[in-house]
C-alpha atoms as a PDB file:
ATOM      1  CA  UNK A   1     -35.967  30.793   0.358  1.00  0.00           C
ATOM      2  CA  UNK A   2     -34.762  27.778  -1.490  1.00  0.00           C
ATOM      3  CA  UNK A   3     -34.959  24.333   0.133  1.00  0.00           C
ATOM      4  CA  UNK A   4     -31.574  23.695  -1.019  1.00  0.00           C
ATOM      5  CA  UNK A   5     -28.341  25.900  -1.783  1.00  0.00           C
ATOM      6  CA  UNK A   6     -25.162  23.899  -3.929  1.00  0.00           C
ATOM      7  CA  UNK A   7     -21.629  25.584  -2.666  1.00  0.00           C
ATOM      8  CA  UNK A   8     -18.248  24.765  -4.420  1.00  0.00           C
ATOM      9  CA  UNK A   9     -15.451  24.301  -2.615  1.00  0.00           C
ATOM     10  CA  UNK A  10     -12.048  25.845  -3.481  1.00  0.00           C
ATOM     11  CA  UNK A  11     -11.295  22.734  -5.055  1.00  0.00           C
ATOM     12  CA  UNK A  12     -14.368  23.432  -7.620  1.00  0.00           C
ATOM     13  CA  UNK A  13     -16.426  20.125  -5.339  1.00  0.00           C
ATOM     14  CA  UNK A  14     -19.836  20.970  -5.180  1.00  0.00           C
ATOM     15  CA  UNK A  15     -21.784  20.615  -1.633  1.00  0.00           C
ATOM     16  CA  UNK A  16     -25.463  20.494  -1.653  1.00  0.00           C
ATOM     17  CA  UNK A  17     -26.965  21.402   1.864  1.00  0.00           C
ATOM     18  CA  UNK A  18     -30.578  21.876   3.163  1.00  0.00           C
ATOM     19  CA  UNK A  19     -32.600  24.672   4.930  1.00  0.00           C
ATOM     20  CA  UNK A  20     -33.264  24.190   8.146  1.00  0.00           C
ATOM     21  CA  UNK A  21     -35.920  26.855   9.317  1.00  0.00           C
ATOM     22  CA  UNK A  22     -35.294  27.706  13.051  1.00  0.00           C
ATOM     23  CA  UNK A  23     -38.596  25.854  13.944  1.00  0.00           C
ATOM     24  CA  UNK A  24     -37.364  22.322  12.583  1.00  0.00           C
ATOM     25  CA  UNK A  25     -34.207  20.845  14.999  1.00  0.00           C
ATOM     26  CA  UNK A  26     -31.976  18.931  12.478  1.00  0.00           C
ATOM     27  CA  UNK A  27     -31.152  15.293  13.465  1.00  0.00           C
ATOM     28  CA  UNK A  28     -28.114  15.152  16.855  1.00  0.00           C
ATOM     29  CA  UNK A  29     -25.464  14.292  13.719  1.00  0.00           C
ATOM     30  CA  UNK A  30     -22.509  15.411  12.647  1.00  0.00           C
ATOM     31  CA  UNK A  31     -22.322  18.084  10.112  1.00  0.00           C
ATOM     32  CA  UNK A  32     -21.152  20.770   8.255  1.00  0.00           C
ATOM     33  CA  UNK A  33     -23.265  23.867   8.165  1.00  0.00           C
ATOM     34  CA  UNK A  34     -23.272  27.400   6.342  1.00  0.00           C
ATOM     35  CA  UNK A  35     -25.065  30.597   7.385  1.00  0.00           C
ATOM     36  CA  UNK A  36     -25.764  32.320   4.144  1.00  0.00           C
ATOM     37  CA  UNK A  37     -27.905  35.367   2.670  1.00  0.00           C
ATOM     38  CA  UNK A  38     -29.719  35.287  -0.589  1.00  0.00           C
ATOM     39  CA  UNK A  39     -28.073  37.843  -3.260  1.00  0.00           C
ATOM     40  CA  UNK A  40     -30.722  37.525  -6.564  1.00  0.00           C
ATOM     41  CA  UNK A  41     -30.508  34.094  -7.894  1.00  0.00           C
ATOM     42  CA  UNK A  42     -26.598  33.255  -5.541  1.00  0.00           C
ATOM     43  CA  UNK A  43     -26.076  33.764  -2.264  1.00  0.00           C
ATOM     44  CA  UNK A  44     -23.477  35.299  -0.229  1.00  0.00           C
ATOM     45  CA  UNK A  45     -22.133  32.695   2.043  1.00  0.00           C
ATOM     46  CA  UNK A  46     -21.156  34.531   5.809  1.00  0.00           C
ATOM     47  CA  UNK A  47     -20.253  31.773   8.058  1.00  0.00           C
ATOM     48  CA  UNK A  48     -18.842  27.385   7.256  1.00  0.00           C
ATOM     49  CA  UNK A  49     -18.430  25.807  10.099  1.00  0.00           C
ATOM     50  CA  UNK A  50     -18.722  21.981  10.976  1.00  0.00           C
ATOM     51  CA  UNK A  51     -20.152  20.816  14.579  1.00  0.00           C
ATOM     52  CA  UNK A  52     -20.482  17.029  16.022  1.00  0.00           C
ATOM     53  CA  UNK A  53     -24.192  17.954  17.096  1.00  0.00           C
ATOM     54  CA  UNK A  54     -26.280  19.568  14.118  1.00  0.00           C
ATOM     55  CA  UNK A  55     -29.243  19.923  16.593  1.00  0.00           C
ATOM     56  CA  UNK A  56     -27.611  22.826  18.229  1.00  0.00           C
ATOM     57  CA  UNK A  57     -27.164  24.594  14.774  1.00  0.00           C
ATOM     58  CA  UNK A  58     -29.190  27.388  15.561  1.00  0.00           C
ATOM     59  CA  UNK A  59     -27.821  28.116  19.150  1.00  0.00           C
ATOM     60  CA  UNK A  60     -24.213  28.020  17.256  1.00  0.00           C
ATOM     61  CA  UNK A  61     -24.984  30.684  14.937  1.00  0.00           C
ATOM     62  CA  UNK A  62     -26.961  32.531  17.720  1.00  0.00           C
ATOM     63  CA  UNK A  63     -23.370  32.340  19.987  1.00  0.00           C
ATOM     64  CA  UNK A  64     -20.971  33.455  16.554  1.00  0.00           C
ATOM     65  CA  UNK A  65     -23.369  36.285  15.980  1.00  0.00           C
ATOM     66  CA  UNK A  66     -24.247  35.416  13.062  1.00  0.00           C
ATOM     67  CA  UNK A  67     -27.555  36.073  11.058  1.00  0.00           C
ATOM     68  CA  UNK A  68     -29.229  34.689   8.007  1.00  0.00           C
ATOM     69  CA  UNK A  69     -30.746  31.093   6.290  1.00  0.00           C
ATOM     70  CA  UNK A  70     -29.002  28.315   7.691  1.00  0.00           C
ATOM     71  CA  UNK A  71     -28.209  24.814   5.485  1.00  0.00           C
ATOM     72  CA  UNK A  72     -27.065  21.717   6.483  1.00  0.00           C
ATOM     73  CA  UNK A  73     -24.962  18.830   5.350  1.00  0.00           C
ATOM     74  CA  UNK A  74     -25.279  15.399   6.737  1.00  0.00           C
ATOM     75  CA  UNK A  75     -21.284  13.687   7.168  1.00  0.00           C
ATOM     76  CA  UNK A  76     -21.035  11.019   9.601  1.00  0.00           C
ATOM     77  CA  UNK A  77     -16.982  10.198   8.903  1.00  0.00           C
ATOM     78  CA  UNK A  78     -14.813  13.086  10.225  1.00  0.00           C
ATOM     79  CA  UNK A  79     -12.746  13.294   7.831  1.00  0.00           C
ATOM     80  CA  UNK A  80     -15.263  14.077   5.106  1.00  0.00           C
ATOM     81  CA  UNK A  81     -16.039  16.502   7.696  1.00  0.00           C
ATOM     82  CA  UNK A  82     -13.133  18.055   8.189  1.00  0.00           C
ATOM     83  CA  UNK A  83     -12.231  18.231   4.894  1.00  0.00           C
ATOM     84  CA  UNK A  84     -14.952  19.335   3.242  1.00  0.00           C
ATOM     85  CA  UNK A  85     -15.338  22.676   5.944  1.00  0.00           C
ATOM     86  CA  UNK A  86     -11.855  23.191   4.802  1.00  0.00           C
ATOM     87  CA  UNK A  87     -12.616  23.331   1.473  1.00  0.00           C
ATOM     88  CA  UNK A  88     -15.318  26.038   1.642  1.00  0.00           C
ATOM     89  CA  UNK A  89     -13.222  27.863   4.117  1.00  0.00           C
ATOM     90  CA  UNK A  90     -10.621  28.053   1.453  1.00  0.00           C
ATOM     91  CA  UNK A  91     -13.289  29.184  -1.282  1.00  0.00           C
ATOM     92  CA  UNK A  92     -16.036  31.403   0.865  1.00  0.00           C
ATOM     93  CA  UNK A  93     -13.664  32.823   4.044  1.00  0.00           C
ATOM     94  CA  UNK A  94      -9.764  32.836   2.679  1.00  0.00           C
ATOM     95  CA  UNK A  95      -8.958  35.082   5.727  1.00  0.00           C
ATOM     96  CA  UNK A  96     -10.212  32.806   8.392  1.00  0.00           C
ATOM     97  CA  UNK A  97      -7.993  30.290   6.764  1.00  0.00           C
ATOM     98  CA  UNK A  98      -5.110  32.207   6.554  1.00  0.00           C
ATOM     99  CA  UNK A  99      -5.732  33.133  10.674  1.00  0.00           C
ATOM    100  CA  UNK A 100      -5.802  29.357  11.500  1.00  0.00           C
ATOM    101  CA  UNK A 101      -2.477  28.548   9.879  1.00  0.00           C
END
């Protein structure tokens, strides 16, 4: 598994995030976070969410039934945040984009 996996956003912005093996608790920080499964040399990206508590990551996935590597990306500011989950929503999960309009 690679220690890091670069996503672009629907606005072509590229987002680098970092493995986080279930035995290593990421830092109690904000955060986006992707749940992803490795496809040859890409990956198919199955969940984007954002949380205010990246420690919990694993629990998160866990609770959204969700299986596979999980990366992280460190953003303090909100709305980096908020924006940036928005913008791989857009690109990776159009129809749970569409469903929060």
């Amino acid at each position: 598994m690679r220690e890091f996996v670069d996503l672009s956003g629907a606005s072509g912005a590229s987002y680098r995030f970092k493995l986080t093996p279930r035995d290593r608790i990421p830092l109690r920080i904000a955060g986006n976070y992707a749940v992803v499964k490795p496809r040859g040399e890409a990956v198919s990206v199955l969940l984007v969410a954002e949380t205010n508590d990246l420690s919990r990551v694993h629990e998160l996935c866990a609770e959204a039934g969700v299986r596979g590597a999980v990366y992280v990306r460190l953003n303090v500011a909100r709305s980096t945040r908020e924006a940036e989950h928005q913008d791989l929503v857009d690109r990776y999960l159009p129809k749970q984009a569409a469903a929060a309009e």
